[in-house]
N, C-alpha and C. Protein backbone atom coordinates (compact mmCIF):
# COMPACT_ATOMS: atom_id res chain seq x y z
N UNK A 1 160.68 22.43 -57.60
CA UNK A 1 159.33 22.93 -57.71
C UNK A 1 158.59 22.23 -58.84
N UNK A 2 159.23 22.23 -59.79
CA UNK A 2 158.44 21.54 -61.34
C UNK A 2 158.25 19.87 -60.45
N UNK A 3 158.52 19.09 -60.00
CA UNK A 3 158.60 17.87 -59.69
C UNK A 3 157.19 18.01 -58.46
N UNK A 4 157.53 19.24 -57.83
CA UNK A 4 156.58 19.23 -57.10
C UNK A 4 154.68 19.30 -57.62
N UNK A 5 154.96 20.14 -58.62
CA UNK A 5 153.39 20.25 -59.14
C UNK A 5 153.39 18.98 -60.05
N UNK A 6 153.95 18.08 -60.18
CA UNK A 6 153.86 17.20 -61.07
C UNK A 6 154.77 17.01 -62.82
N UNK A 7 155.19 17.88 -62.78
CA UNK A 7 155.99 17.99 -64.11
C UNK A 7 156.82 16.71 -64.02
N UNK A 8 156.56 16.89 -65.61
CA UNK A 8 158.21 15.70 -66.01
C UNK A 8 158.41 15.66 -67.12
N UNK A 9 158.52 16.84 -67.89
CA UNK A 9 158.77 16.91 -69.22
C UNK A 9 159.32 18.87 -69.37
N UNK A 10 160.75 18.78 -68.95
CA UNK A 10 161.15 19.80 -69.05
C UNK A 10 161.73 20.80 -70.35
N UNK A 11 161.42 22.13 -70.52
CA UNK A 11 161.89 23.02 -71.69
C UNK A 11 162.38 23.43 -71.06
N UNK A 12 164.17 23.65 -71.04
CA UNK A 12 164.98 24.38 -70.22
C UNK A 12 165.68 25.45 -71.18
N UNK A 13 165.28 27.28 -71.40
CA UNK A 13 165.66 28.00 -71.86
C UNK A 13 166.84 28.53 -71.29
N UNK A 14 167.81 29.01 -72.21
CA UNK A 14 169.12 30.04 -71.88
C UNK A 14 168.97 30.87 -73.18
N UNK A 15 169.30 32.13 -72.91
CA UNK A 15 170.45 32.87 -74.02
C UNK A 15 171.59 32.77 -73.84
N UNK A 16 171.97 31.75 -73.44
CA UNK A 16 173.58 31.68 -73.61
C UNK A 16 173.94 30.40 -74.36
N UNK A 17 174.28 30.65 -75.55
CA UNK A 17 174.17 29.60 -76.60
C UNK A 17 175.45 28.43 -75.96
N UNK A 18 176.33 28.74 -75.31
CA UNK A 18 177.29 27.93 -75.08
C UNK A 18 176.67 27.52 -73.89
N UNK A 19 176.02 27.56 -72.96
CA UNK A 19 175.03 26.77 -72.04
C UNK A 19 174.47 26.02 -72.63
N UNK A 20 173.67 26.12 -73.40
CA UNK A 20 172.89 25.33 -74.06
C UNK A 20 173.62 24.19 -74.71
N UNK A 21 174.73 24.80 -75.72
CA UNK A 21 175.55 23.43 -76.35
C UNK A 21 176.44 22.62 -75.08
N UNK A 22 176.72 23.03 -74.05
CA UNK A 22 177.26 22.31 -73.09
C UNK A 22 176.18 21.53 -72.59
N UNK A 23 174.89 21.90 -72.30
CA UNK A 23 174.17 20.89 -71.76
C UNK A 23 173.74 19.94 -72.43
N UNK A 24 173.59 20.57 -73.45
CA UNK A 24 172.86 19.34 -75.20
C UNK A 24 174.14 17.95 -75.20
N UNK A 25 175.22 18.69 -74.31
CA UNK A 25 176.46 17.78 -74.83
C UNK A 25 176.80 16.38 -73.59
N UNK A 26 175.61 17.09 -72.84
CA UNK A 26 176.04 15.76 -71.54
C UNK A 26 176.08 16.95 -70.14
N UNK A 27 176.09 18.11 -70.31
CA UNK A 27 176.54 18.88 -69.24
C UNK A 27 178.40 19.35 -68.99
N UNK A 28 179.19 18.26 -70.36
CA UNK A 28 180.39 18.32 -70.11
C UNK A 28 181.21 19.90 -70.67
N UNK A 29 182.01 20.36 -69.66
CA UNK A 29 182.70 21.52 -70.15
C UNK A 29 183.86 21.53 -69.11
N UNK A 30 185.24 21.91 -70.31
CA UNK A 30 185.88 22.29 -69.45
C UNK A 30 187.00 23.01 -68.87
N UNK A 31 185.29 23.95 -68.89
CA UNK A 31 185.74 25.80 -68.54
C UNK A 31 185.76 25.50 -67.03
N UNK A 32 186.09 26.90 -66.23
CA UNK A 32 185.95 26.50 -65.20
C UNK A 32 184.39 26.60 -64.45
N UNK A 33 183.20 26.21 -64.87
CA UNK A 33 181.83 26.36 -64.60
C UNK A 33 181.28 24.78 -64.77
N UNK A 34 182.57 24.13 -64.84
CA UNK A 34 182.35 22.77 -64.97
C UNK A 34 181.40 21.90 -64.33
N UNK A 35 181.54 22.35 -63.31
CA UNK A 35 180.79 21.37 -61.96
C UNK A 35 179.71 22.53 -61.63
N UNK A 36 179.19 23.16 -62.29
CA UNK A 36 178.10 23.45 -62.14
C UNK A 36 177.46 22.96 -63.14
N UNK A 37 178.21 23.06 -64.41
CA UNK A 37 177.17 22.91 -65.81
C UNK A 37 176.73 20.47 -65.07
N UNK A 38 177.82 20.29 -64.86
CA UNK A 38 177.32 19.05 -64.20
C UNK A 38 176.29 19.13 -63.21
N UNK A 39 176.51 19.87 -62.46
CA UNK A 39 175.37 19.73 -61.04
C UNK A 39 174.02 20.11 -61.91
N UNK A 40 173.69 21.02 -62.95
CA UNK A 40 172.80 21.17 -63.42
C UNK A 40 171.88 19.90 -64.04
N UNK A 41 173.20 19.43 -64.77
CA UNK A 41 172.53 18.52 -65.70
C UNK A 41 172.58 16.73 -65.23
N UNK A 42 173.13 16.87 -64.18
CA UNK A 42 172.13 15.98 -63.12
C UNK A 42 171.14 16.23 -62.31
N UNK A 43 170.59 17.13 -61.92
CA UNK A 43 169.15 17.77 -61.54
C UNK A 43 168.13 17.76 -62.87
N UNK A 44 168.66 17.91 -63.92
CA UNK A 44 168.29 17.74 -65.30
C UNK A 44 167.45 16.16 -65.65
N UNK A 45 168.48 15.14 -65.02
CA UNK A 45 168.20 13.71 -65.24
C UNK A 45 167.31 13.26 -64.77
N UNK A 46 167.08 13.97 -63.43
CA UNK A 46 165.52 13.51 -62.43
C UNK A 46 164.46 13.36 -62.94
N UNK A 47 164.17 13.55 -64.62
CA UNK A 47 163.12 14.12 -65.02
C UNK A 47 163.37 13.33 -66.32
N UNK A 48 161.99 12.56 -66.58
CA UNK A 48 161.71 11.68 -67.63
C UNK A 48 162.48 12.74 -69.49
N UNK A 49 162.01 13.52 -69.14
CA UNK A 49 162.43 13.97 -70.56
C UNK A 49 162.67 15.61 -70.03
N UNK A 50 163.63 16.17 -70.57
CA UNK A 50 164.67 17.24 -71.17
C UNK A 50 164.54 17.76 -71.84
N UNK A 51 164.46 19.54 -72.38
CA UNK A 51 165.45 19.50 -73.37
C UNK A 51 165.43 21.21 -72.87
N UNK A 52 167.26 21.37 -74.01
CA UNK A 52 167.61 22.77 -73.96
C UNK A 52 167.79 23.35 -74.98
N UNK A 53 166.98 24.46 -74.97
CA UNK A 53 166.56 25.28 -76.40
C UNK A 53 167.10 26.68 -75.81
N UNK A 54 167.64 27.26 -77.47
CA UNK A 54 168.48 28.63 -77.09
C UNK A 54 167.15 29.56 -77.15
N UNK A 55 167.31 30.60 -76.97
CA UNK A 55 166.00 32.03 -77.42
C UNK A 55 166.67 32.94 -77.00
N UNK A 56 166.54 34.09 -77.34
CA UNK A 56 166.80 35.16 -77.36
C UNK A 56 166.49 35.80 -76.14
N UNK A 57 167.28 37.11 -75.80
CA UNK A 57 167.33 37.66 -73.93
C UNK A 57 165.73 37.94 -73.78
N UNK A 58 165.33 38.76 -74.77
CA UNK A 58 164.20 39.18 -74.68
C UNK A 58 163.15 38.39 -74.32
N UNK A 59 163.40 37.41 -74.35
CA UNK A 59 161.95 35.79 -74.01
C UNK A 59 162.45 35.21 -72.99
N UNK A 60 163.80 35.76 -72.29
CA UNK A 60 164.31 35.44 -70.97
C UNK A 60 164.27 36.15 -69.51
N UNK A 61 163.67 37.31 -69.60
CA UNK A 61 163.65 38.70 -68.83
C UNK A 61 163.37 37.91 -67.39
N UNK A 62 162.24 36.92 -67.80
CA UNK A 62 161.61 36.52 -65.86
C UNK A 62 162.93 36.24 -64.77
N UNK A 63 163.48 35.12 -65.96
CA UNK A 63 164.66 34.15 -65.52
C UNK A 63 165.67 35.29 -64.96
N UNK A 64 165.89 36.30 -65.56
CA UNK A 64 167.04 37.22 -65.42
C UNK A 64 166.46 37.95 -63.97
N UNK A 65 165.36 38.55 -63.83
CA UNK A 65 164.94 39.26 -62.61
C UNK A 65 164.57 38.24 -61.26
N UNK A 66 164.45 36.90 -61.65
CA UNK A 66 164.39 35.53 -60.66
C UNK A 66 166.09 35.84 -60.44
N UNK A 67 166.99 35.57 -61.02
CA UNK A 67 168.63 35.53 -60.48
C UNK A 67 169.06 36.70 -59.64
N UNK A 68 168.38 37.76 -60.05
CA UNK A 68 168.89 38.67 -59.27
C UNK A 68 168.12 38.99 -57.97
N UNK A 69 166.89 38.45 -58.04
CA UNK A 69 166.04 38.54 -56.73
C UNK A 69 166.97 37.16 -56.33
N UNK A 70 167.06 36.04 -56.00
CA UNK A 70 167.10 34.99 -55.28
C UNK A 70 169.01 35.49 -54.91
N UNK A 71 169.48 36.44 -55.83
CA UNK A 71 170.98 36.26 -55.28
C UNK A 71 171.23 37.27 -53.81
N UNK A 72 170.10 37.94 -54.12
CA UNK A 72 170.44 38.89 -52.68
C UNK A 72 169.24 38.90 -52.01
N UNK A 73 168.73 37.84 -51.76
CA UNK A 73 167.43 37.67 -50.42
C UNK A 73 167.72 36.00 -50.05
N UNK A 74 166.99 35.78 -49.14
CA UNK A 74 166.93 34.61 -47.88
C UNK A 74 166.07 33.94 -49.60
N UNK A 75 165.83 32.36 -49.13
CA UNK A 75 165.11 31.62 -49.72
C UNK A 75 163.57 31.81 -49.31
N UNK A 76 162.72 32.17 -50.71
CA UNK A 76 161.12 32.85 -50.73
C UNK A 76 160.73 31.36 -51.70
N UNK A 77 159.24 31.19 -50.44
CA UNK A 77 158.41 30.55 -51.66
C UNK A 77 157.16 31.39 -52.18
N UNK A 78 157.16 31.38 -53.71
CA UNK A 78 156.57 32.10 -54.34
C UNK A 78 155.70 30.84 -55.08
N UNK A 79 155.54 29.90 -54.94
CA UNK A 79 154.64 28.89 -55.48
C UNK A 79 153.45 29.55 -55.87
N UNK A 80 153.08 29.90 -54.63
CA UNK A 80 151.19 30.58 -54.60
C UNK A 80 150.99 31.77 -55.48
N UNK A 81 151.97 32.50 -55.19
CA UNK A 81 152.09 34.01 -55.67
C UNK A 81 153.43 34.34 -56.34
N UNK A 82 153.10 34.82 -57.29
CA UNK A 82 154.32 35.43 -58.10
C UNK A 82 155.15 36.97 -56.97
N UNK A 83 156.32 36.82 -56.88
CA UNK A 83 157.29 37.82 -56.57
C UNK A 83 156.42 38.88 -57.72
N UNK A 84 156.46 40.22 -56.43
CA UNK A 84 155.57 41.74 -57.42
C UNK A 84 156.79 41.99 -58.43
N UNK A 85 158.42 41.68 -58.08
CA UNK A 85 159.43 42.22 -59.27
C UNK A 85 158.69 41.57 -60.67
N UNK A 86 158.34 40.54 -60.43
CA UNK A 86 158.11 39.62 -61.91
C UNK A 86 157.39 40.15 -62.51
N UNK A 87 155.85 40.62 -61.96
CA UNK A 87 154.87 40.51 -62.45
C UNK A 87 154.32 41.54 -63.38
N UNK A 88 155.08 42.34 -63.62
CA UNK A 88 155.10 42.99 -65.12
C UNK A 88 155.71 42.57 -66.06
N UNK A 89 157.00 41.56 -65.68
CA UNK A 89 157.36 40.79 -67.05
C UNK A 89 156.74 39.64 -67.15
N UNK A 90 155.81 39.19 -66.13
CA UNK A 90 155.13 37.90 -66.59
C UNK A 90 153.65 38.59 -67.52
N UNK A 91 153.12 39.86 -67.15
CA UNK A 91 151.96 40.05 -68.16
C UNK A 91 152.66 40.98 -69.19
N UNK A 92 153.85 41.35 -69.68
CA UNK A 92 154.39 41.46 -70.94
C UNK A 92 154.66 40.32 -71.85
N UNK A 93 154.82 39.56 -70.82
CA UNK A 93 155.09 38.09 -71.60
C UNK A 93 153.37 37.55 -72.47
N UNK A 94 152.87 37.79 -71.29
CA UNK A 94 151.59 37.29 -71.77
C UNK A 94 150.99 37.72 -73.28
N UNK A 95 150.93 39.43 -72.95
CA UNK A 95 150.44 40.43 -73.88
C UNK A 95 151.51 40.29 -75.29
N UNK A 96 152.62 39.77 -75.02
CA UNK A 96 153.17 39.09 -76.58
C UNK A 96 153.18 38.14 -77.01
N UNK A 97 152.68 37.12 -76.41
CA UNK A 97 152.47 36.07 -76.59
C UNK A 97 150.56 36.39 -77.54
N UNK A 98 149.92 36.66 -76.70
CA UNK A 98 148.41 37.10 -77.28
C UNK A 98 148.55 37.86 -78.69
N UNK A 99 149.42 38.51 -78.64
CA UNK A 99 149.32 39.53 -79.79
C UNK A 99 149.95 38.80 -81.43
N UNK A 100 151.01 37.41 -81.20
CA UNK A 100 151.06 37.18 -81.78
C UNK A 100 150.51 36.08 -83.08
């Protein structure tokens, strides 16, 4: 999708600090999530510039309610329109972002 609107300069957030140092590291790990943390971070490469920054759960909420919508429904495009689950954590996001 980012490739699609034109992006090419990715901020890729986790709270999972050992995601993050595995990807900072090449994508290499080897737990058994190996070949995903790879499959990631070659989908990662498609894209002129990178990077992976840790933050806290709380600045992650969208990402978390995106995994659990996409793990138990058919494939949705939401390009146009935000999924209604999101869209109170996308204008909480907003309203803390403004406030600060």
């Amino acid at each position: 999708m980012a490739q699609r609107v034109g992006c090419n300069r990715l901020v890729i957030n986790s709270d999972n600090l050992e995601v993050i140092e595995n990807m900072n590291n090449g994508g290499r790990s080897a737990g058994t999530a190996a070949t995903v943390f790879d499959d990631c971070y070659l989908l990662a490469c498609n894209f002129p510039i990178t990077r992976f920054e840790h933050c806290n759960k709380e600045a992650n909420r969208v990402a978390h309610e995106l995994a659990k919508v996409a793990r138990f429904s058919i494939a949705l495009n939401w390009f146009e329109k935000p999924l209604s689950e999101i869209v109170p954590l996308l204008i909480n996001d907003v309203l803390v972002i403004a406030n600060e």
